[in-house]
Protein backbone atom coordinates (compact mmCIF):
# COMPACT_ATOMS: atom_id res chain seq x y z
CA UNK A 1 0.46 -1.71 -20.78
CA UNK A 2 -1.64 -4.81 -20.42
CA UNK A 3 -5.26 -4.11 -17.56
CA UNK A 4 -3.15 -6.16 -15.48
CA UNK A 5 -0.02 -4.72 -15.49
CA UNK A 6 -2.10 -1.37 -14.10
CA UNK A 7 -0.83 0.30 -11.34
CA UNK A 8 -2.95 -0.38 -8.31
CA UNK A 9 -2.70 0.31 -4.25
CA UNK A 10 -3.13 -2.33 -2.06
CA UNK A 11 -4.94 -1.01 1.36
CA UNK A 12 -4.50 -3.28 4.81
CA UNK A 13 -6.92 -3.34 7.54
CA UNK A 14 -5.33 -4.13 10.31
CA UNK A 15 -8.18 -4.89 12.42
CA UNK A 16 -9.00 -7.52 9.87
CA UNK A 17 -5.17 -9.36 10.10
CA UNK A 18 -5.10 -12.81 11.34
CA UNK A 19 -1.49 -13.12 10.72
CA UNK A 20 -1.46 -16.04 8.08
CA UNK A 21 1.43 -14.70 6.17
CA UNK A 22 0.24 -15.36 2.94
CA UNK A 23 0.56 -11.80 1.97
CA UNK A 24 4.24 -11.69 3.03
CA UNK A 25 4.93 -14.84 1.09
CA UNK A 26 3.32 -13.98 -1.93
CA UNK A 27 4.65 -10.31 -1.77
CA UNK A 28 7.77 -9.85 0.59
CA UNK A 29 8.33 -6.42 -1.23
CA UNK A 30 5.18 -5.11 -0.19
CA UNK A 31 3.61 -6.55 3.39
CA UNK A 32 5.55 -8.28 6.89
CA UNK A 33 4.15 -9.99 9.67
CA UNK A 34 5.63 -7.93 12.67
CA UNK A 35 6.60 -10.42 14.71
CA UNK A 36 5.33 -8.99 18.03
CA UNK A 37 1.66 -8.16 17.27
CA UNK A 38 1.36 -11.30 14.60
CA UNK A 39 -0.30 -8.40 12.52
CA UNK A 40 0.76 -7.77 8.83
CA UNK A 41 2.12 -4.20 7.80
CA UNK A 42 2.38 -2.73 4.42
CA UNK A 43 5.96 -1.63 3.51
CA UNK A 44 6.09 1.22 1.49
CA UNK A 45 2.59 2.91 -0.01
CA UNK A 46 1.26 -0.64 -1.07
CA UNK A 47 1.34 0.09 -4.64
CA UNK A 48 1.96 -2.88 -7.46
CA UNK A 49 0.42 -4.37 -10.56
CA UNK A 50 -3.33 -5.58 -10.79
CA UNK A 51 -1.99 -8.98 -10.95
CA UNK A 52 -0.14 -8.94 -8.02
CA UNK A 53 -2.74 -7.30 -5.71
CA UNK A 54 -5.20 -9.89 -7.06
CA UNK A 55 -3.41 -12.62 -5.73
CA UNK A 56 -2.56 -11.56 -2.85
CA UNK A 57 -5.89 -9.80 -1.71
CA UNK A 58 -7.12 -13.52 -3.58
CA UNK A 59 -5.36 -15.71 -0.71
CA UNK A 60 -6.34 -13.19 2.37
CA UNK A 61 -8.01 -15.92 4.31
CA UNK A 62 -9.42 -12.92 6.69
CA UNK A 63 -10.46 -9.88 4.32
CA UNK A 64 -7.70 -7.95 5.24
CA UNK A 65 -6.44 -6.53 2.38
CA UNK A 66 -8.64 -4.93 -0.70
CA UNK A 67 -7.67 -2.83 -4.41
CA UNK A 68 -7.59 0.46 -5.07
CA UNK A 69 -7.17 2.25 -8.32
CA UNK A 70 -4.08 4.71 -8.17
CA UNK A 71 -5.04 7.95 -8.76
């Protein structure tokens, strides 16, 4: 297993969310914009590979979303 291919969570602040949608197009698995609030939700516990969270925490225009090792 590659650094990259590490198991990492990805944690949302909601408070942050703008409701771009970048995170739901870059990960559809993992995060939806509710369509009610315009707020983005994590599906499931948020967990996916370093590269993936990089990218999408990467194109967060508002600072929404940040890495956490998994435990």
């Amino acid at each position: 297993m590659t650094e990259h291919d590490a198991p990492v969570v990805v944690a949302l602040n909601a408070e942050l969310c703008i409701g771009v949608g970048n995170c739901e197009l870059l990960a559809p698995d993992h995060f939806r914009i509710d369509d009610d609030t315009a707020v983005a939700e994590l599906i499931g516990d948020g967990a996916m590979t370093l590269a993936a969270a990089e990218e999408v925490v990467d194109r967060c225009p508002s600072g929404a979303l940040s890495i956490s090792p998994t435990a």
